[in-house]
N, C-alpha and C. Protein backbone atom coordinates (compact mmCIF):
# COMPACT_ATOMS: atom_id res chain seq x y z
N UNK A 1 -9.37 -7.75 -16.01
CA UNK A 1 -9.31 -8.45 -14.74
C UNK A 1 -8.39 -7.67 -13.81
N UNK A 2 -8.95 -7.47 -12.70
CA UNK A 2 -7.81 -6.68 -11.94
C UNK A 2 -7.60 -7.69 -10.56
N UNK A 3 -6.11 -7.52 -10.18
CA UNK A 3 -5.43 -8.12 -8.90
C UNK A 3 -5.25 -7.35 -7.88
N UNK A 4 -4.76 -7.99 -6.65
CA UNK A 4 -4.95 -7.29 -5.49
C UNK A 4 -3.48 -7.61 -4.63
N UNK A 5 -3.05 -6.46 -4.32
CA UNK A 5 -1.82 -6.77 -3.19
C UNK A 5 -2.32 -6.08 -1.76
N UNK A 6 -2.22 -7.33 -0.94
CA UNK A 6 -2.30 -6.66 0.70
C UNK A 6 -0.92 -6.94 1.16
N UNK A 7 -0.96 -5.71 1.93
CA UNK A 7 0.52 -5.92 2.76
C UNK A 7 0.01 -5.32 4.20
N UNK A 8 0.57 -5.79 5.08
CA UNK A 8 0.96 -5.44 6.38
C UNK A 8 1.81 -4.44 7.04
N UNK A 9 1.42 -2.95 7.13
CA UNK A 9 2.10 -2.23 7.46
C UNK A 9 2.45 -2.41 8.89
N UNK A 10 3.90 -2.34 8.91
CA UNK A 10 4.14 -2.46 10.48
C UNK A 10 4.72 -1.12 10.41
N UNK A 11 4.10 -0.57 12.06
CA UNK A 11 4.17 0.63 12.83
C UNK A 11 5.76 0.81 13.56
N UNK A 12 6.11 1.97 13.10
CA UNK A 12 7.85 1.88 13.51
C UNK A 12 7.50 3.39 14.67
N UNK A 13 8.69 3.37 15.51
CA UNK A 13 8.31 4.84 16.62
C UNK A 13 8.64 6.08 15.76
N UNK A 14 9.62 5.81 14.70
CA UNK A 14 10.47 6.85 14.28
C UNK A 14 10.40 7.03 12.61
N UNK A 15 9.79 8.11 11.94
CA UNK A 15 9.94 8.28 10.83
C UNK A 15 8.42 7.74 9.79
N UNK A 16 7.61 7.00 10.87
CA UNK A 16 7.07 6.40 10.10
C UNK A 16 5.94 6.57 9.34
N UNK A 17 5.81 7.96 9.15
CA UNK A 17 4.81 9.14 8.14
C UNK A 17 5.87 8.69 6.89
N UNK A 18 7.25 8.66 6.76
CA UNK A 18 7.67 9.19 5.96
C UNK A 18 8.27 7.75 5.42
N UNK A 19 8.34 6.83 6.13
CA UNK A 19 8.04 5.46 5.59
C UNK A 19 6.89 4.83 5.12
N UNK A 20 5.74 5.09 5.00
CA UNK A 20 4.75 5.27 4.41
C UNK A 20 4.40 5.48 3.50
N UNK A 21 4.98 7.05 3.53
CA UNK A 21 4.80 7.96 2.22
C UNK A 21 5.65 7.22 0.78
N UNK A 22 6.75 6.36 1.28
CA UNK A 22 7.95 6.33 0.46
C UNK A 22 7.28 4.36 -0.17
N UNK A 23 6.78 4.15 0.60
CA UNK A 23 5.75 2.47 0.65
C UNK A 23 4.78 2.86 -0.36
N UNK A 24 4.15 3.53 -0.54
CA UNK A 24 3.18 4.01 -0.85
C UNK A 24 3.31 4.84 -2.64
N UNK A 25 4.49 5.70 -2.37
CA UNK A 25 5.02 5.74 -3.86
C UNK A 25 5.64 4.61 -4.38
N UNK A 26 6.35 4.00 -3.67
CA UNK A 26 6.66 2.69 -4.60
C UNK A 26 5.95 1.57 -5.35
N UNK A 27 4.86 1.55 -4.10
CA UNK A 27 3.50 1.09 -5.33
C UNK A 27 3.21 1.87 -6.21
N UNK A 28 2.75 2.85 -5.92
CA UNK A 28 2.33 3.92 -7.08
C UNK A 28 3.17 3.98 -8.34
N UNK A 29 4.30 3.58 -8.55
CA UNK A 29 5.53 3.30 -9.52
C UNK A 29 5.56 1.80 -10.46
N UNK A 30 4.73 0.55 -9.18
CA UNK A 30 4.76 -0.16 -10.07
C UNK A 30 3.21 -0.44 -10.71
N UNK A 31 2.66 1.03 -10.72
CA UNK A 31 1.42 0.93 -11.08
C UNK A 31 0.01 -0.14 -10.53
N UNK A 32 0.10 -0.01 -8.71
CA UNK A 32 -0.80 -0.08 -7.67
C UNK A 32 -1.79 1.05 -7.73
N UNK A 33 -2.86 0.74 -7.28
CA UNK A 33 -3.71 2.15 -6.90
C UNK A 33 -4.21 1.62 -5.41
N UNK A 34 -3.93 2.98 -4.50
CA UNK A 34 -4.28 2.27 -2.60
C UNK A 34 -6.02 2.04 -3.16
N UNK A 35 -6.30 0.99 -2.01
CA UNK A 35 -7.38 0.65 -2.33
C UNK A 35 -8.15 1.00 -0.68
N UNK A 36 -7.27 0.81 -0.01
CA UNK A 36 -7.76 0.64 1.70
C UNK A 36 -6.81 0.35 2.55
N UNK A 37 -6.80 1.23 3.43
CA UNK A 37 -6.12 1.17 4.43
C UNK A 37 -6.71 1.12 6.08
N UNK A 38 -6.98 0.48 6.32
CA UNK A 38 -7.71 -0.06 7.53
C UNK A 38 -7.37 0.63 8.40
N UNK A 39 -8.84 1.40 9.23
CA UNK A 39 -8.46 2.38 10.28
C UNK A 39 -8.17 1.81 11.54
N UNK A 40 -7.79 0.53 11.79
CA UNK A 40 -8.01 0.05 13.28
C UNK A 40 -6.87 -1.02 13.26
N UNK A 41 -6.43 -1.10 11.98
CA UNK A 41 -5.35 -2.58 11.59
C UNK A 41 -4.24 -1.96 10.82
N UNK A 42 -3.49 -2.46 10.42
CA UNK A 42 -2.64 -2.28 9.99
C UNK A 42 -2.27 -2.87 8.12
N UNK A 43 -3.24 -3.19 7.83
CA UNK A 43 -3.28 -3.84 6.63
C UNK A 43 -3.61 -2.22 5.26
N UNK A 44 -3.04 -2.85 4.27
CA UNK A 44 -3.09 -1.68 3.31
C UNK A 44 -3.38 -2.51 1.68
N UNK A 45 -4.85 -2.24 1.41
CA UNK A 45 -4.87 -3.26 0.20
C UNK A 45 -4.92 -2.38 -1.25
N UNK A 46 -3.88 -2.63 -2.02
CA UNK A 46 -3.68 -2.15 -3.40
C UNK A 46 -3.99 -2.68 -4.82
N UNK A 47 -4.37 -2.24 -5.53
CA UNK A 47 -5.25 -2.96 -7.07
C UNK A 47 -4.43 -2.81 -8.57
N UNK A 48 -4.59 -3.17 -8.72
CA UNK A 48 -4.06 -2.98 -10.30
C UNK A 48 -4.54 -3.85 -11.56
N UNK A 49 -4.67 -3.66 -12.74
CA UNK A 49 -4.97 -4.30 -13.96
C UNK A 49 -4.03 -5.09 -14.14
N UNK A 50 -4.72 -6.32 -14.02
CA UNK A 50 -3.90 -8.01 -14.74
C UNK A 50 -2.89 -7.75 -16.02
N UNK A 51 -3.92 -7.66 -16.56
CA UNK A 51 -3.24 -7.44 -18.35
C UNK A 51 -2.76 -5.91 -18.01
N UNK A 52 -2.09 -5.54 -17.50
CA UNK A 52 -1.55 -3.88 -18.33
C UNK A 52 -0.52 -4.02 -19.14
């Protein structure tokens, strides 16, 4: 069974490639995989296995 995390990226003026990048490994750490990142919104939806 796999679950789903959406989060809401909010857009900053300064840095925010590299706030991203750092959002983005931290899922990747608690074992997320990006699933979608919406080209027009700001939403970013991530997956992972229930049971791992």
């Amino acid at each position: 069974m796999k679950e789903y995390k959406v989060i809401n990226w909010k857009m900053g003026l300064s840095n925010n490639n590299q706030k991203l990048e750092d959002t983005l490994n931290q899922y990747a750490r608690e074992g997320w995989i990006l699933r979608d990142i919406g080209e027009t919104s700001t939403r970013i939806v991530f997956e992972r296995d229930k049971n791992r």
